[in-house]
PDB file of N, CA and C in Angstrom:
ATOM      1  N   UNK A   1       0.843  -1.182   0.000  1.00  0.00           N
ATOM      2  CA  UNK A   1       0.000   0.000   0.000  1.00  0.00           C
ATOM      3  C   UNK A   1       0.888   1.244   0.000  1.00  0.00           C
ATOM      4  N   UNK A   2       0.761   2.370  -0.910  1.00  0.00           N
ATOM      5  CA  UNK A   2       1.316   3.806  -0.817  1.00  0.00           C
ATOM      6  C   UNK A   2       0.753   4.204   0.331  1.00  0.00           C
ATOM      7  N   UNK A   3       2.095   5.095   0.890  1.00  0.00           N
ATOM      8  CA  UNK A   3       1.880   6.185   1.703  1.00  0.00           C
ATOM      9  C   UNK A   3       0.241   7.333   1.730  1.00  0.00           C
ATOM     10  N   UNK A   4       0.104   8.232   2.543  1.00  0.00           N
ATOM     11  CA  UNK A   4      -0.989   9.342   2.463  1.00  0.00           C
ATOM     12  C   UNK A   4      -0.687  10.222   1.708  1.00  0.00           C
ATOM     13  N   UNK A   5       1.162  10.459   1.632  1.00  0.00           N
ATOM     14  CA  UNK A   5       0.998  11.375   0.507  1.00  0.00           C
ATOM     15  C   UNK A   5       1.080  10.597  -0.469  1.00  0.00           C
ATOM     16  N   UNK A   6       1.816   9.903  -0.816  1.00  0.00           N
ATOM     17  CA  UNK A   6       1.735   9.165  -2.227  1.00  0.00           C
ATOM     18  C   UNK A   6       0.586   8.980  -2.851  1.00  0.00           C
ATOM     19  N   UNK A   7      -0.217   8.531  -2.035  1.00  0.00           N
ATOM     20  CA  UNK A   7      -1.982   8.827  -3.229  1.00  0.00           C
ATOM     21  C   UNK A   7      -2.403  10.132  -3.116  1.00  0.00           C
ATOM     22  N   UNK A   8      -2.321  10.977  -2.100  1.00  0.00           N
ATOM     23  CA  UNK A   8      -2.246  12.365  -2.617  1.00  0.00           C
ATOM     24  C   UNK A   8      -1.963  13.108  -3.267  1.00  0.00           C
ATOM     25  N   UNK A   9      -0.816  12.155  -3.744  1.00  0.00           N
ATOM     26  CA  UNK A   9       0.008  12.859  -4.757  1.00  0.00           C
ATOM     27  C   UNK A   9      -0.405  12.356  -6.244  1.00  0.00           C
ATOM     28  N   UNK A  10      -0.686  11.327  -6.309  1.00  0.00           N
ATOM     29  CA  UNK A  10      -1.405  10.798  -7.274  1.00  0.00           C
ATOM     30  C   UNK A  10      -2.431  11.080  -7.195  1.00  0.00           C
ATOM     31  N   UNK A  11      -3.243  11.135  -6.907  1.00  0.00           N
ATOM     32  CA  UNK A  11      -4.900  11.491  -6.899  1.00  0.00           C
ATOM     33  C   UNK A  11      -5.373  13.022  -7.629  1.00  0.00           C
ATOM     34  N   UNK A  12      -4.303  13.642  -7.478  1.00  0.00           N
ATOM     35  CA  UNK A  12      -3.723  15.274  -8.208  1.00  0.00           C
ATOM     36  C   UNK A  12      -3.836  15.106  -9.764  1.00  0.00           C
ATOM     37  N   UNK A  13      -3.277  13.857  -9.862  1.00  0.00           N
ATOM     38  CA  UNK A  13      -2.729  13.871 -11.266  1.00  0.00           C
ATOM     39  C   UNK A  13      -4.096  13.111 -12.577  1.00  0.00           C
ATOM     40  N   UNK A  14      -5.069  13.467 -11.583  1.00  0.00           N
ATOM     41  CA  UNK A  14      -6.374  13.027 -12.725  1.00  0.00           C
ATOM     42  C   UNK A  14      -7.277  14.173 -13.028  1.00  0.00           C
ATOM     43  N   UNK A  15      -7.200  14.634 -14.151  1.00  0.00           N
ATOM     44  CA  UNK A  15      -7.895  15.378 -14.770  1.00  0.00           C
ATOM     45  C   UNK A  15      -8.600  15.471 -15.711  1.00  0.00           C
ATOM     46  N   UNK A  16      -9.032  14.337 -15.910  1.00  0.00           N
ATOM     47  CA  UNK A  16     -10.077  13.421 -16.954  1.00  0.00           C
ATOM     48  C   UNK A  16     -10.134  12.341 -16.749  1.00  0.00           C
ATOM     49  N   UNK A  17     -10.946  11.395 -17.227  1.00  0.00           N
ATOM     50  CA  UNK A  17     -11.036  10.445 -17.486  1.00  0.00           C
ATOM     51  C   UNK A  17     -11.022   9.336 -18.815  1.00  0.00           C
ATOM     52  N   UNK A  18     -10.448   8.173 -18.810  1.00  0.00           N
ATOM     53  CA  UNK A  18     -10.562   7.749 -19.662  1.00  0.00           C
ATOM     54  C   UNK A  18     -11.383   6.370 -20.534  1.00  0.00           C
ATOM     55  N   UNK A  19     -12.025   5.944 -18.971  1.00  0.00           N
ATOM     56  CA  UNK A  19     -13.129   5.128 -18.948  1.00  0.00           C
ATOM     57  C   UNK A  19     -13.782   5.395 -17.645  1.00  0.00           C
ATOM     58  N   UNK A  20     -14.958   5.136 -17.982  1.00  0.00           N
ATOM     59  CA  UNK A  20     -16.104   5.089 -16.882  1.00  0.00           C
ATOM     60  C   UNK A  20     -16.303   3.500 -16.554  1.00  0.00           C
ATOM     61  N   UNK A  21     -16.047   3.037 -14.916  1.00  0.00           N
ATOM     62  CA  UNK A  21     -17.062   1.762 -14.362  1.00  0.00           C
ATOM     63  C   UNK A  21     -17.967   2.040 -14.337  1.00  0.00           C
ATOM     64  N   UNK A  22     -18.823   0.850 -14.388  1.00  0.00           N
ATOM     65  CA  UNK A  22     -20.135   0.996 -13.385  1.00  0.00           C
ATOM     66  C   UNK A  22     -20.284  -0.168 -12.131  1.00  0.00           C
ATOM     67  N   UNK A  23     -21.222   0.577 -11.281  1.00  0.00           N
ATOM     68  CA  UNK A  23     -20.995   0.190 -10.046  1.00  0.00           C
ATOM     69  C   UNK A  23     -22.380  -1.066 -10.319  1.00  0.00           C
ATOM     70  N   UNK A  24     -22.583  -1.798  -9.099  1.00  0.00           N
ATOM     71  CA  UNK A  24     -23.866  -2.842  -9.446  1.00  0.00           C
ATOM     72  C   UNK A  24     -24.925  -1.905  -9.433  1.00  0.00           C
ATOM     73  N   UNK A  25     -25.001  -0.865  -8.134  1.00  0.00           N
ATOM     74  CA  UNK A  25     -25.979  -0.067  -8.098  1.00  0.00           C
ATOM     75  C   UNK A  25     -26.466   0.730  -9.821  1.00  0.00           C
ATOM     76  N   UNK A  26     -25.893   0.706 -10.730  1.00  0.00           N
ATOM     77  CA  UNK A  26     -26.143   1.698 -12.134  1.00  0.00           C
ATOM     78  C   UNK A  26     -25.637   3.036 -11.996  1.00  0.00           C
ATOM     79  N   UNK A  27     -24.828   3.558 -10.764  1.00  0.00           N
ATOM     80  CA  UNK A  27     -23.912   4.329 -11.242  1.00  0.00           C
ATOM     81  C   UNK A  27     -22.388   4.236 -11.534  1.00  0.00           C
ATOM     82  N   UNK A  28     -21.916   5.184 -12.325  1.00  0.00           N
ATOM     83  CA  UNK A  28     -20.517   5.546 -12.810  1.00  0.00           C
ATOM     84  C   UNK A  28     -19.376   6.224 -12.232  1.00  0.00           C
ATOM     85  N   UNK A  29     -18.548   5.358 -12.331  1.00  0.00           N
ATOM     86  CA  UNK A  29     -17.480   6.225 -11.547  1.00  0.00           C
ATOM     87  C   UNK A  29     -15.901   6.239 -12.244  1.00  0.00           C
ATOM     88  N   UNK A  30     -15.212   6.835 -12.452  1.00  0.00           N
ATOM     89  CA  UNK A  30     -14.192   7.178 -13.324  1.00  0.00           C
ATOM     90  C   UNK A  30     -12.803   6.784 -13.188  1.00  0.00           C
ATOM     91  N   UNK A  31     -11.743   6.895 -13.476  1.00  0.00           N
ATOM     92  CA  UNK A  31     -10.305   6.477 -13.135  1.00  0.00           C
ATOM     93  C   UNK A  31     -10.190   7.126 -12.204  1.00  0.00           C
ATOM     94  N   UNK A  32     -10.349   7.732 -11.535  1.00  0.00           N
ATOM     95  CA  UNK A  32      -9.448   8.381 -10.278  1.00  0.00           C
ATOM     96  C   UNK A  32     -10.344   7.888  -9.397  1.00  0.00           C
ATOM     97  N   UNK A  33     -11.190   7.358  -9.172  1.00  0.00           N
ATOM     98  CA  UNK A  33     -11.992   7.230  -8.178  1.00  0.00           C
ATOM     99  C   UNK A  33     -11.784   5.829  -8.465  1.00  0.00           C
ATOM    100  N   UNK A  34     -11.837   5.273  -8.883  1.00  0.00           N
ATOM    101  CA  UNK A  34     -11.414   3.487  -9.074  1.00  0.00           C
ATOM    102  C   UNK A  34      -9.526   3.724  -8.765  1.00  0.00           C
ATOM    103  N   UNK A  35      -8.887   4.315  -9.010  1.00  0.00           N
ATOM    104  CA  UNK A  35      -7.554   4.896  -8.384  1.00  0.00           C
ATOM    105  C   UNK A  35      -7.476   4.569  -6.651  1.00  0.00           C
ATOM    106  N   UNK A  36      -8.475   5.720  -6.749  1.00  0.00           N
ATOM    107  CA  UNK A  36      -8.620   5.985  -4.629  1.00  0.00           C
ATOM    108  C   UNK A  36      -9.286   4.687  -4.340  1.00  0.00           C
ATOM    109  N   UNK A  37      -9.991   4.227  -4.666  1.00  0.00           N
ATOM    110  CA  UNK A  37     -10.576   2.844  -4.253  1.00  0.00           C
ATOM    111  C   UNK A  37      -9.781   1.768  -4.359  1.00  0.00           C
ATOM    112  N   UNK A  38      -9.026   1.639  -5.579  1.00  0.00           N
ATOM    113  CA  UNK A  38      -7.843   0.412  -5.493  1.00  0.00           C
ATOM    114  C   UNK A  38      -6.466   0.706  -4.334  1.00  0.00           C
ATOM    115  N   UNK A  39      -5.791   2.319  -4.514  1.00  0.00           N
ATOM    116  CA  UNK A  39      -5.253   2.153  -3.577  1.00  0.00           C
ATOM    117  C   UNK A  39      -5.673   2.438  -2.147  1.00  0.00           C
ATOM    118  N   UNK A  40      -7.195   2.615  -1.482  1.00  0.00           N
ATOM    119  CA  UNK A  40      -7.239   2.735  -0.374  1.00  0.00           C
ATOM    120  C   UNK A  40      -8.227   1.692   0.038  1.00  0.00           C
ATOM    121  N   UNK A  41      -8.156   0.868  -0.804  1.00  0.00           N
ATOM    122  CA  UNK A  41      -9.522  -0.483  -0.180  1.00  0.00           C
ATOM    123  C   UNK A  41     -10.785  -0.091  -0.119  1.00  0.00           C
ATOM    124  N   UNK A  42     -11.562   1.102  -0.670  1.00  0.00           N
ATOM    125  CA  UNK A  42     -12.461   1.529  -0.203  1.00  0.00           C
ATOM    126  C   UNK A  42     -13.278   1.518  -1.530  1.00  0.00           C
ATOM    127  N   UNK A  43     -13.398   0.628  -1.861  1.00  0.00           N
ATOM    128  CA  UNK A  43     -15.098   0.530  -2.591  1.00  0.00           C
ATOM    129  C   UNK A  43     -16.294   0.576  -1.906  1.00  0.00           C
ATOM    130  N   UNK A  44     -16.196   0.565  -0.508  1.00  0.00           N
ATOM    131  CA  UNK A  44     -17.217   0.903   0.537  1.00  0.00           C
ATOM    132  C   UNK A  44     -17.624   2.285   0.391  1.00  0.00           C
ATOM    133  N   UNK A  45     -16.697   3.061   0.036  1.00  0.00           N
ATOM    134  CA  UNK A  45     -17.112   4.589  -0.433  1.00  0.00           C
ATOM    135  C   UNK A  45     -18.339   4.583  -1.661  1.00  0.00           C
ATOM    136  N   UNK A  46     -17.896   3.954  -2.908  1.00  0.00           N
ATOM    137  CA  UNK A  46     -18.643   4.307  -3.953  1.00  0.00           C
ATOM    138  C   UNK A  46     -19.717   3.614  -3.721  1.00  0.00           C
ATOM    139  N   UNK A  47     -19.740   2.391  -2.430  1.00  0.00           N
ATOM    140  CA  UNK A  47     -21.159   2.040  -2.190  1.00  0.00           C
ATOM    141  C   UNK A  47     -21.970   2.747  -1.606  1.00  0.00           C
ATOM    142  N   UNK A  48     -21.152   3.525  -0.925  1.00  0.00           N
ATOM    143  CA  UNK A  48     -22.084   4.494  -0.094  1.00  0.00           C
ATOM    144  C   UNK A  48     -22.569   5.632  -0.858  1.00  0.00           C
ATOM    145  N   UNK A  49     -21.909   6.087  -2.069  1.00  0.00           N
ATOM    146  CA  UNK A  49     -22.689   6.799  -2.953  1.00  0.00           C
ATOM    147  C   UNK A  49     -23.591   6.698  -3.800  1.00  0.00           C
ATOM    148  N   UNK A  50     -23.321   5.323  -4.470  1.00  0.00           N
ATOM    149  CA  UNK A  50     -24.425   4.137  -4.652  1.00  0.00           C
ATOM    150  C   UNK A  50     -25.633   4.310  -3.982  1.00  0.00           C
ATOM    151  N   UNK A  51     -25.455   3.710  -2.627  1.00  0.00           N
ATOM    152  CA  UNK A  51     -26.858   3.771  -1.807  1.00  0.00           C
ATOM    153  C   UNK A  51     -27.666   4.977  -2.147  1.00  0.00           C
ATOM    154  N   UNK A  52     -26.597   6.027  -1.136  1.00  0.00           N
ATOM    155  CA  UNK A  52     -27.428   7.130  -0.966  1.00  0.00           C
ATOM    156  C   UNK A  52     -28.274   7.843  -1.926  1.00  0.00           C
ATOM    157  N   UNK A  53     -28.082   7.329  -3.249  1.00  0.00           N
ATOM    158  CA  UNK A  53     -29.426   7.660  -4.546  1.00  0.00           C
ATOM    159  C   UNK A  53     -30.491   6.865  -4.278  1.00  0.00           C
ATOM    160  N   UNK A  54     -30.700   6.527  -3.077  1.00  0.00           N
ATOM    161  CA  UNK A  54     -31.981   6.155  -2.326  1.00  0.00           C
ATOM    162  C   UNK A  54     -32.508   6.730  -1.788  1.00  0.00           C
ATOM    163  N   UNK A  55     -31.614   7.728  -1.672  1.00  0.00           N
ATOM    164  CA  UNK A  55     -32.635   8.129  -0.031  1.00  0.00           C
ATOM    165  C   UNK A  55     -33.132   9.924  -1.316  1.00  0.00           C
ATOM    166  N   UNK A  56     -34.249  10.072  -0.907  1.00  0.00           N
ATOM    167  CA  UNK A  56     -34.768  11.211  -1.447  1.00  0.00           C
ATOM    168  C   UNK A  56     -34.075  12.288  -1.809  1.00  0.00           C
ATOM    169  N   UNK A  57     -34.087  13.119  -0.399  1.00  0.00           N
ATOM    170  CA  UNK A  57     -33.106  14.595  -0.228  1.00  0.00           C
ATOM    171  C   UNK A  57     -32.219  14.050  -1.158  1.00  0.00           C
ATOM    172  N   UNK A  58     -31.203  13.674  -0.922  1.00  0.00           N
ATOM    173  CA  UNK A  58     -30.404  13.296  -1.732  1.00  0.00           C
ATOM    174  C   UNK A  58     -30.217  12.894  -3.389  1.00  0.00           C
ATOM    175  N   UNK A  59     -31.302  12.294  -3.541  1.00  0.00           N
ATOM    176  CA  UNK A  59     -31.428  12.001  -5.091  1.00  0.00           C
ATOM    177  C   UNK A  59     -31.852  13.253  -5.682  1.00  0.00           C
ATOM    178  N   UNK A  60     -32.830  13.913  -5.288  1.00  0.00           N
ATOM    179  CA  UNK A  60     -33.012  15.819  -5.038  1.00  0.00           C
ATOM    180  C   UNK A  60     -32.566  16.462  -6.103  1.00  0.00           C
ATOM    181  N   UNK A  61     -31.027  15.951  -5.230  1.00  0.00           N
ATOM    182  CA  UNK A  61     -30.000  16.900  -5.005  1.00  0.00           C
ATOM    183  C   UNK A  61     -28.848  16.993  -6.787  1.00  0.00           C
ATOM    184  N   UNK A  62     -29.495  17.599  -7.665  1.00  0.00           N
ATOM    185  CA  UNK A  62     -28.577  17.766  -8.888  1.00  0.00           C
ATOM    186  C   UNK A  62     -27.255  17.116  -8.924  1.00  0.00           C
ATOM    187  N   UNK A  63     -26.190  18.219  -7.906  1.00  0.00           N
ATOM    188  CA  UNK A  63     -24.532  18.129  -7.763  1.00  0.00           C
ATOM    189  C   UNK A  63     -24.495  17.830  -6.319  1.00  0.00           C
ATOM    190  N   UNK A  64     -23.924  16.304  -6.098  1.00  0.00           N
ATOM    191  CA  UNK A  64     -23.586  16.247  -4.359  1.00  0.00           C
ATOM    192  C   UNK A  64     -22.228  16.155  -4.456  1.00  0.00           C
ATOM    193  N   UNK A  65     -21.658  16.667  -3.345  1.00  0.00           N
ATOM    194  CA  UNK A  65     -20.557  16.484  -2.354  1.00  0.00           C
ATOM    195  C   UNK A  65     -20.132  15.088  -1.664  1.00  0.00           C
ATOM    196  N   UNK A  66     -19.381  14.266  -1.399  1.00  0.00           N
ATOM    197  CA  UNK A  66     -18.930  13.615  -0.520  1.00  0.00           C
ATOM    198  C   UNK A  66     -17.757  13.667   0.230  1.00  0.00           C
ATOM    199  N   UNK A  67     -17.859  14.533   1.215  1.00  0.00           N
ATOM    200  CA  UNK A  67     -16.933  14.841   1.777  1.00  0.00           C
ATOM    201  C   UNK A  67     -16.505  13.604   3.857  1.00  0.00           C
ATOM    202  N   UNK A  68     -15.383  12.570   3.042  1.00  0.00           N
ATOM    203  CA  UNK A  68     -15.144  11.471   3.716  1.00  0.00           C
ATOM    204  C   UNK A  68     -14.080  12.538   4.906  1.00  0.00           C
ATOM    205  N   UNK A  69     -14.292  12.592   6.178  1.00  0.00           N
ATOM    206  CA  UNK A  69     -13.807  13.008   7.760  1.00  0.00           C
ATOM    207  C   UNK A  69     -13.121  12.297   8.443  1.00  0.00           C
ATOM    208  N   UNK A  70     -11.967  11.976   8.274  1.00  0.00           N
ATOM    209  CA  UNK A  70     -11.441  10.243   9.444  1.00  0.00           C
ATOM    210  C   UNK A  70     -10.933  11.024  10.876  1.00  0.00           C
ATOM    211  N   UNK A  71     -11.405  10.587  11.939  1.00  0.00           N
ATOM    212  CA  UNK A  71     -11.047  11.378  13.260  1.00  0.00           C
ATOM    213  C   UNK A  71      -9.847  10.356  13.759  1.00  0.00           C
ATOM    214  N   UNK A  72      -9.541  10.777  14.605  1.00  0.00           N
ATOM    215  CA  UNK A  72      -8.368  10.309  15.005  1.00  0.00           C
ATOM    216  C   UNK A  72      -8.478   8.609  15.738  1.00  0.00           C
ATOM    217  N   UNK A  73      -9.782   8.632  16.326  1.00  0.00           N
ATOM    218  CA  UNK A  73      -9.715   7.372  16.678  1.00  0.00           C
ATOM    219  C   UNK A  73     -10.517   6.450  15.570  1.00  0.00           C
ATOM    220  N   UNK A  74     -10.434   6.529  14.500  1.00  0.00           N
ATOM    221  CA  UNK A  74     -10.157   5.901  13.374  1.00  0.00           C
ATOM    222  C   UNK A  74     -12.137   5.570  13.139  1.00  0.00           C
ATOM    223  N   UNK A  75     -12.950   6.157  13.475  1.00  0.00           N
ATOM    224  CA  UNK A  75     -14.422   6.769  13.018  1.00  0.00           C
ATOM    225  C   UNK A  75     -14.491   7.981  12.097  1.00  0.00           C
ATOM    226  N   UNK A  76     -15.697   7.566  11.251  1.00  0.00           N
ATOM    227  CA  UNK A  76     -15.869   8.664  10.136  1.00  0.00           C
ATOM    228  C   UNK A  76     -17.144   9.341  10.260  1.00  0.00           C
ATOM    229  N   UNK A  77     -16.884  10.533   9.593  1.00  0.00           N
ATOM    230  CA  UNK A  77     -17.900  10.855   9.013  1.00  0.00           C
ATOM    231  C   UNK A  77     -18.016  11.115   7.896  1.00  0.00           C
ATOM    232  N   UNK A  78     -19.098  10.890   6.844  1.00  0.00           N
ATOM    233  CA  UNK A  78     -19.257  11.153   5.637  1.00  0.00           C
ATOM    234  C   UNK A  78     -20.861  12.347   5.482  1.00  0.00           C
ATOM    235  N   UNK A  79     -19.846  13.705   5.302  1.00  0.00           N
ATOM    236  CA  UNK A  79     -21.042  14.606   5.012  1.00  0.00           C
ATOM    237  C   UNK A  79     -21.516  14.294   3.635  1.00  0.00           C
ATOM    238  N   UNK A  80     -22.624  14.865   3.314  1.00  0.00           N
ATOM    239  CA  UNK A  80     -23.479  15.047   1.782  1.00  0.00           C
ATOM    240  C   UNK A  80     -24.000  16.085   1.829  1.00  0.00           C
ATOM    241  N   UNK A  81     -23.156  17.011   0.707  1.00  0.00           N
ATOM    242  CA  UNK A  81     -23.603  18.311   0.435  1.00  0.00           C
ATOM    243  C   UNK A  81     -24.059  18.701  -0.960  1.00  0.00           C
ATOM    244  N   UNK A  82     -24.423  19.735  -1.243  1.00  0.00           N
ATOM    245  CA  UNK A  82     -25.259  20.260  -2.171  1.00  0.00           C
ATOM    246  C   UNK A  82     -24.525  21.269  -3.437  1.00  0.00           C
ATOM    247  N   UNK A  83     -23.246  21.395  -3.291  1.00  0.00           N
ATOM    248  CA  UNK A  83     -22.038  21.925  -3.595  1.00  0.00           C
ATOM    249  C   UNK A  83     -22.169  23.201  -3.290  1.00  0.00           C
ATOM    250  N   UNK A  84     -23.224  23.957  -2.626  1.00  0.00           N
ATOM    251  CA  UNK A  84     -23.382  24.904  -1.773  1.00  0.00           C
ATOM    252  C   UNK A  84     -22.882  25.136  -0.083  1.00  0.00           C
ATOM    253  N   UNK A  85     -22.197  24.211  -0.151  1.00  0.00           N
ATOM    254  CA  UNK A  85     -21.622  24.105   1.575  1.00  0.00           C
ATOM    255  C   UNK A  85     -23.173  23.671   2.507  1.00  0.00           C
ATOM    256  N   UNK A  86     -24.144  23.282   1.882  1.00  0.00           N
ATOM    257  CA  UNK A  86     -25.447  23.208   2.820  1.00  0.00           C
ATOM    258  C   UNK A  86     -25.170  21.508   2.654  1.00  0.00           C
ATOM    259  N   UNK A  87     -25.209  21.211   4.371  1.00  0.00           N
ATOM    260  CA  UNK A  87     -25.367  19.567   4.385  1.00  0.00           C
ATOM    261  C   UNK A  87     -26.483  18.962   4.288  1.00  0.00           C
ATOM    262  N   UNK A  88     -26.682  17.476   3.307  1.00  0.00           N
ATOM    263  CA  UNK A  88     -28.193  17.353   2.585  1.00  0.00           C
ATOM    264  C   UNK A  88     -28.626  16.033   4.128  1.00  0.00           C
ATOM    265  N   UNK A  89     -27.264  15.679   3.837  1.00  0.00           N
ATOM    266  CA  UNK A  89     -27.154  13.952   5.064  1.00  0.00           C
ATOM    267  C   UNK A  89     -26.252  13.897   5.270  1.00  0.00           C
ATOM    268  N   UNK A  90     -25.725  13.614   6.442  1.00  0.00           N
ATOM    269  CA  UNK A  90     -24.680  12.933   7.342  1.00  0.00           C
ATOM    270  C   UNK A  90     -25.109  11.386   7.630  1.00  0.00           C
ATOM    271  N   UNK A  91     -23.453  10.752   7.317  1.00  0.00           N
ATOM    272  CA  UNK A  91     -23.499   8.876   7.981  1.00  0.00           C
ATOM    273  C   UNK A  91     -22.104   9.108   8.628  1.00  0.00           C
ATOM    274  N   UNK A  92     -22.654   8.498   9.842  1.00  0.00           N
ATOM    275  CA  UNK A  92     -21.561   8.252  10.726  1.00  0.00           C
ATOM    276  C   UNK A  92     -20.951   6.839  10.632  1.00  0.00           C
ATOM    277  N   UNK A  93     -19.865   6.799  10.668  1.00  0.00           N
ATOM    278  CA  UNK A  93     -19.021   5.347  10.258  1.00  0.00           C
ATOM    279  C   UNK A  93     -18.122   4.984  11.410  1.00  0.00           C
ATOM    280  N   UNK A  94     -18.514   4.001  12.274  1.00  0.00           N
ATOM    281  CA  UNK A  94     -17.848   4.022  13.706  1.00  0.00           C
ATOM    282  C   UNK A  94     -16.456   3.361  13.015  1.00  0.00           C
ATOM    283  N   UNK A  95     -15.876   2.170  12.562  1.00  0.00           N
ATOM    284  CA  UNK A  95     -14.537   2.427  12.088  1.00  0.00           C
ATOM    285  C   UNK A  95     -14.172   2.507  10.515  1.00  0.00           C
ATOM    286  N   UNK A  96     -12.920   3.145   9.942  1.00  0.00           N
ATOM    287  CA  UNK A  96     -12.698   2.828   8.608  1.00  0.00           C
ATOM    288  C   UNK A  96     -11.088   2.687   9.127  1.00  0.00           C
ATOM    289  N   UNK A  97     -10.372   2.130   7.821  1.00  0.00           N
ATOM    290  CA  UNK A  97      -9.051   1.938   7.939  1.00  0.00           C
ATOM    291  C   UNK A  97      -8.541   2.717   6.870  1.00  0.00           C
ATOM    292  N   UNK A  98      -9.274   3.906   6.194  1.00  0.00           N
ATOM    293  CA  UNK A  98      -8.928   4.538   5.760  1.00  0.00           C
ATOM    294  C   UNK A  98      -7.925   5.492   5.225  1.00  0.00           C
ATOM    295  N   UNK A  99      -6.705   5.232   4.762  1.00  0.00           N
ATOM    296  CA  UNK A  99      -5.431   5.884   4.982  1.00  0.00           C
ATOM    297  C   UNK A  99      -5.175   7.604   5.072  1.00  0.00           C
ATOM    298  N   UNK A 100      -6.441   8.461   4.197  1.00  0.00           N
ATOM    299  CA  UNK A 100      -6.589   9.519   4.162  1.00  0.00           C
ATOM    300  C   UNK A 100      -6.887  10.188   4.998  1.00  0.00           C
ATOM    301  N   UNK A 101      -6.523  11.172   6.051  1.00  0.00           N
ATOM    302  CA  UNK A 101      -7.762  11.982   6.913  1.00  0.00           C
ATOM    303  C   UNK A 101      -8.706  12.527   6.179  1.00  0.00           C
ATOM    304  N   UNK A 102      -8.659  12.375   4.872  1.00  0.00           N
ATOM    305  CA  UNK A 102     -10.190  13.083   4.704  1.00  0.00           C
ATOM    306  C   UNK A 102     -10.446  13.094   3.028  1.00  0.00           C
ATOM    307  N   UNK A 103     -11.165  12.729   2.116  1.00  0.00           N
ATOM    308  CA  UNK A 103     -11.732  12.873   0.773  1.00  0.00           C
ATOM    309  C   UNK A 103     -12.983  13.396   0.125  1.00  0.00           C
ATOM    310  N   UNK A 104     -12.577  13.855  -0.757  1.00  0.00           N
ATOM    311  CA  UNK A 104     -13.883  14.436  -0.965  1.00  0.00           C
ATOM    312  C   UNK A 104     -14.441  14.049  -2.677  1.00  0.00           C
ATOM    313  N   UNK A 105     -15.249  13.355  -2.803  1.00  0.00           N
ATOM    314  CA  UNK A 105     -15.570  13.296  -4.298  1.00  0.00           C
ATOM    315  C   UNK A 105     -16.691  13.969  -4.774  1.00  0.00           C
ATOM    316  N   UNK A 106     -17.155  13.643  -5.807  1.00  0.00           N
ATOM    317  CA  UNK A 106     -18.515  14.949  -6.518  1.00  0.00           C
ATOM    318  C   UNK A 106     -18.979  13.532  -7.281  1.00  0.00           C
ATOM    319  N   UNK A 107     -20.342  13.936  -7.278  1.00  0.00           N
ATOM    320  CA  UNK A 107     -21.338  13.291  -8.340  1.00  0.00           C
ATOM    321  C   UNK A 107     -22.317  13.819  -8.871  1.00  0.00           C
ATOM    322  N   UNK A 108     -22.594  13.864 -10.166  1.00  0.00           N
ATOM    323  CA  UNK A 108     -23.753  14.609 -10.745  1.00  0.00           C
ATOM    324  C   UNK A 108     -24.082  13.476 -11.997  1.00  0.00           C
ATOM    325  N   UNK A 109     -24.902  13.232 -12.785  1.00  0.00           N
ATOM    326  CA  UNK A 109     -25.729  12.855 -14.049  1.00  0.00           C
ATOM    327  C   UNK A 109     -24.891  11.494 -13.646  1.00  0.00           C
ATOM    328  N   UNK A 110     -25.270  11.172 -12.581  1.00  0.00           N
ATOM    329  CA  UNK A 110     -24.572   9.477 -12.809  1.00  0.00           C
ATOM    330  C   UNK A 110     -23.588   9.260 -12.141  1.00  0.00           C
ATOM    331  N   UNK A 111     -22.529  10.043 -12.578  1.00  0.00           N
ATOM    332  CA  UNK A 111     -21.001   9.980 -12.545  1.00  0.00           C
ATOM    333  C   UNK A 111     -20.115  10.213 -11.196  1.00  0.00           C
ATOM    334  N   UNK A 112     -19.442   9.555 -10.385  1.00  0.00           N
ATOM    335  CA  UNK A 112     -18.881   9.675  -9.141  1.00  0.00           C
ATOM    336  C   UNK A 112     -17.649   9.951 -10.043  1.00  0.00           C
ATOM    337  N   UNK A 113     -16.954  11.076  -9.060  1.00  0.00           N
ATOM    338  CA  UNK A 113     -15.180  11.662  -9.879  1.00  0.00           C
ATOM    339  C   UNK A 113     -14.638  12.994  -9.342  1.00  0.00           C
ATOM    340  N   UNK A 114     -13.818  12.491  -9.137  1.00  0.00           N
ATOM    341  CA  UNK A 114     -12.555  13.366  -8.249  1.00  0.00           C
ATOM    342  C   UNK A 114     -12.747  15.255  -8.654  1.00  0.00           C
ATOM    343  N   UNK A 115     -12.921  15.954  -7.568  1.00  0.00           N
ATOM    344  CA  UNK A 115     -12.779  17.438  -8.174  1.00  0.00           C
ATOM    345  C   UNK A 115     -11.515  17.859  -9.323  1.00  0.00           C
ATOM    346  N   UNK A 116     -10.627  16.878  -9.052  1.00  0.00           N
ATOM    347  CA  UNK A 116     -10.066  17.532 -10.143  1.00  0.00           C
ATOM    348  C   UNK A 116     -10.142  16.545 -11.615  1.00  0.00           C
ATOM    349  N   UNK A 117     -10.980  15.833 -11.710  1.00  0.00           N
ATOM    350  CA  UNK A 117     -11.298  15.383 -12.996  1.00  0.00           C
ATOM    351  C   UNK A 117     -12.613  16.365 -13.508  1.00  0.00           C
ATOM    352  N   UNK A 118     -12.864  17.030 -12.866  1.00  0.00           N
ATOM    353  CA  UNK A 118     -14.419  17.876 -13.488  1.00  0.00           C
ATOM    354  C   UNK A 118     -13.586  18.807 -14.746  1.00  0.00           C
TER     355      UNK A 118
END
């Protein structure tokens, strides 16, 4: 496994994409986000973005936020915002092994992908 900066540092370096997955749920998610998921184990993330096009508010919601929180004693939080800084839902995640203190991805028309692939 890379270091925190090392996928930080990589995670920089996507600014497009060049194929789209799809998830089981029927959404899409791009090279950098299949990137952060291969090197941080966390396809639990894009499930959780997955899901949350269940829940109403949220599906709502045009452009969301996922902004992933790792606290020190190794619990998360995952806000959902509106790309207005207004929070739509909060999930609290009692542990992750998450290597990042903190990520943030975007989804709109489908597509889960890194702010700097927009």
């Amino acid at each position: 496994m890379n270091s925190a900066k090392e996928i930080k540092d990589s995670l920089n370096l996507f600014t497009g994409t060049e194929h789209y997955y799809q998830h089981p749920f029927g959404i899409l998610y791009t090279d950098g986000v299949k990137f952060l998921a291969d090197s941080c184990s966390c396809y639990w993330l894009i499930d959780a973005v997955a899901n949350w096009q269940y829940d109403e508010k949220v599906k709502q919601t045009e452009f969301q936020v996922y902004k992933l929180k790792v606290n020190e004693d190794k619990s998360a939080i995952l806000n959902i915002e509106d790309g207005n800084y207004n929070i739509i839902q909060t999930q609290e995640i009692d542990f992750t092994d998450f290597p990042l203190d903190e990520i943030e991805i975007w989804f709109t028309n489908n597509v889960c992908y890194l702010p700097s692939e927009h």
